[in-house]
C-alpha atoms as a PDB file:
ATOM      1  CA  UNK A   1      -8.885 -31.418  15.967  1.00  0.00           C
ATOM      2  CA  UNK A   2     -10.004 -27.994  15.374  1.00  0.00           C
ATOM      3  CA  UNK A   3      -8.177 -24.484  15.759  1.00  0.00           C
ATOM      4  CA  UNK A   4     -10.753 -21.969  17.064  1.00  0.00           C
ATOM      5  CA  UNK A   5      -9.414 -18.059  15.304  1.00  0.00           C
ATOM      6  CA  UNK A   6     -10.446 -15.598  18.245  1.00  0.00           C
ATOM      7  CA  UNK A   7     -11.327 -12.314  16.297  1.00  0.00           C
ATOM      8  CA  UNK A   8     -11.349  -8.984  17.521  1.00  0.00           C
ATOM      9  CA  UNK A   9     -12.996  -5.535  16.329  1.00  0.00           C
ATOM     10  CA  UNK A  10     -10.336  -2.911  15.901  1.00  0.00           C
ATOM     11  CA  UNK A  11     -10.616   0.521  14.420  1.00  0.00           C
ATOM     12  CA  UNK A  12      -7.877   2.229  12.240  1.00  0.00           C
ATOM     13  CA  UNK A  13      -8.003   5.708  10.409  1.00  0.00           C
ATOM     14  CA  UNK A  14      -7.442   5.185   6.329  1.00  0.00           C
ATOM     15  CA  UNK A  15      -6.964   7.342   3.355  1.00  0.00           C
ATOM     16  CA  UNK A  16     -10.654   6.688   2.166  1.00  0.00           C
ATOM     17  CA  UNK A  17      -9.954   6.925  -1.366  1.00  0.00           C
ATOM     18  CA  UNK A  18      -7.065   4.324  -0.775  1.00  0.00           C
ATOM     19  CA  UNK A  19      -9.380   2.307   1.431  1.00  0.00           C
ATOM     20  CA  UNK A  20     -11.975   2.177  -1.423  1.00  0.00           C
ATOM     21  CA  UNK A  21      -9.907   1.675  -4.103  1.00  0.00           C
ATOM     22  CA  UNK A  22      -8.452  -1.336  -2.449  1.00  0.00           C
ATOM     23  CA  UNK A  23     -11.845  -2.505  -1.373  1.00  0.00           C
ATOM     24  CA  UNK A  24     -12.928  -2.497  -4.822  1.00  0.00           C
ATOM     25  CA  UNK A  25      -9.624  -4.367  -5.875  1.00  0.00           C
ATOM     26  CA  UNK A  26     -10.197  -6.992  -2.735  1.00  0.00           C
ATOM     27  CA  UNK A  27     -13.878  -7.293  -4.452  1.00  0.00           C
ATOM     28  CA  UNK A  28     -12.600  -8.593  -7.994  1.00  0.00           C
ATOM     29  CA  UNK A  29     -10.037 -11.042  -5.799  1.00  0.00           C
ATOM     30  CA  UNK A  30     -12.825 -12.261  -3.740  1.00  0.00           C
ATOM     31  CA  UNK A  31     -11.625 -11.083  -0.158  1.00  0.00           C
ATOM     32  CA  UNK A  32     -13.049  -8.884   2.391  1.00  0.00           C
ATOM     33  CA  UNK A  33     -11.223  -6.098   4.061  1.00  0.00           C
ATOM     34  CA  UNK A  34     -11.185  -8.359   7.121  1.00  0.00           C
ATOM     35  CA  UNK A  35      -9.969 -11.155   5.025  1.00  0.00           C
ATOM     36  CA  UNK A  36      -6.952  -9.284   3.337  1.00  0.00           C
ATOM     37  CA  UNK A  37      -5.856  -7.317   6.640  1.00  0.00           C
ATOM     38  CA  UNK A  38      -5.490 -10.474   8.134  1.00  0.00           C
ATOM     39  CA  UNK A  39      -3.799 -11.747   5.139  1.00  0.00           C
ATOM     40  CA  UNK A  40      -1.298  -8.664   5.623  1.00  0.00           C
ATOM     41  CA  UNK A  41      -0.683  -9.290   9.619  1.00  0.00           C
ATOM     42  CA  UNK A  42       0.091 -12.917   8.512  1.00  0.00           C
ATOM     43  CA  UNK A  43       2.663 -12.169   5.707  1.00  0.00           C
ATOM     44  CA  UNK A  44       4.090  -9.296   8.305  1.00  0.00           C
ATOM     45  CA  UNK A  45       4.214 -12.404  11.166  1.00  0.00           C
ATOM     46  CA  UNK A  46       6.145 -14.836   8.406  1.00  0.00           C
ATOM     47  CA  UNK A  47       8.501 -12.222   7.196  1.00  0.00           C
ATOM     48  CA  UNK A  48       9.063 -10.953  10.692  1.00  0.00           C
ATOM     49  CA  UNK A  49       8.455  -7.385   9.005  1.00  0.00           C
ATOM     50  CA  UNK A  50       6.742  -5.730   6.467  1.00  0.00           C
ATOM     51  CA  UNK A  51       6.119  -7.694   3.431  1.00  0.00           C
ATOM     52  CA  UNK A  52       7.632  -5.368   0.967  1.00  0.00           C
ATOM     53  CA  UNK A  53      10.875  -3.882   0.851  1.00  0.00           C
ATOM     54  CA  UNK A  54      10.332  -0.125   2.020  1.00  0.00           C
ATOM     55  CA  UNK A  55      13.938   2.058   1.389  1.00  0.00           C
ATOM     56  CA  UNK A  56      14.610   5.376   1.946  1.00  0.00           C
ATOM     57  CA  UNK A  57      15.664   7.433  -0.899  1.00  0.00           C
ATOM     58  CA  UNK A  58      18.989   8.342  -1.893  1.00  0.00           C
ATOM     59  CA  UNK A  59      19.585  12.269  -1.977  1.00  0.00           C
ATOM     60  CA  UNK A  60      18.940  12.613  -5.760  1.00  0.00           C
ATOM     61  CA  UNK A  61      15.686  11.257  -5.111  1.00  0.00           C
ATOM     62  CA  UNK A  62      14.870  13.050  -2.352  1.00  0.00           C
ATOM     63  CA  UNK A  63      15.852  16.599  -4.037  1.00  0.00           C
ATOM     64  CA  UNK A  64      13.643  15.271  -7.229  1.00  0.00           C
ATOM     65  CA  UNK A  65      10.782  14.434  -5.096  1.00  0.00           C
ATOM     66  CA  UNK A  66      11.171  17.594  -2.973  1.00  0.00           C
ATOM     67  CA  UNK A  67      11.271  19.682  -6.616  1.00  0.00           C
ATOM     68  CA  UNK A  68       8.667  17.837  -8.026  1.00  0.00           C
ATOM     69  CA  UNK A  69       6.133  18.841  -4.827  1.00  0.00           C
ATOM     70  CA  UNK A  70       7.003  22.461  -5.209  1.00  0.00           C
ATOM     71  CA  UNK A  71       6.454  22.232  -9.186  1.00  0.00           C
ATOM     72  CA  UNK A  72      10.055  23.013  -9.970  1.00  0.00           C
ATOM     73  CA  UNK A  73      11.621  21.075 -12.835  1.00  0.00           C
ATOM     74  CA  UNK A  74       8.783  19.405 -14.371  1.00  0.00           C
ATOM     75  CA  UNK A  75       8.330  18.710 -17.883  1.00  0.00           C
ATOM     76  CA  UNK A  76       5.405  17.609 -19.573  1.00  0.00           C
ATOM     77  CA  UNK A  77       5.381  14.208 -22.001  1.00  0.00           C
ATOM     78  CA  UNK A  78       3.209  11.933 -23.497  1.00  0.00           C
ATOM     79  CA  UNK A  79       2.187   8.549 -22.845  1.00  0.00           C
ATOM     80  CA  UNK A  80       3.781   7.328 -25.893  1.00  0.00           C
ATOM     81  CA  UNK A  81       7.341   8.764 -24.738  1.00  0.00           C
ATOM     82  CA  UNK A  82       6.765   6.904 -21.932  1.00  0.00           C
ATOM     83  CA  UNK A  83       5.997   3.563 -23.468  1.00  0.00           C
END
């Protein structure tokens, strides 16, 4: 017995340089846009919700965040001090 997958064209507006920096990363893991979209919609149908925990930040991190957009508080550092 065989399932028949009805596909449909739909159109979405993307960051581009997200869009092809993923494509490039769906390239090296062998998948098509198509291919992980659909992968996505599945994972968000299994986990009745998004896939990934998504949290809002606590006010510390939202004042950092805030700062850190207006340049305020910034300090520069290597990437040895961050290793």
């Amino acid at each position: 017995m065989s399932t028949t997958i009805v596909k449909e064209t739909t159109s979405v507006k993307l960051d581009k340089t997200a869009k092809d920096e993923a494509k490039r990363i769906f390239k090296q893991l062998g998948l098509t846009m198509g291919e992980a979209f659909n992968l996505f919609l599945y994972q968000v149908s299994l986990n009745k919700g998004l896939p990934f925990e998504i949290k809002i930040p606590n006010k510390v991190t939202q004042k950092t965040i805030e700062e850190a957009r207006q340049g305020e508080n910034l300090d520069d550092f290597t990437i040895s001090e961050l290793k």
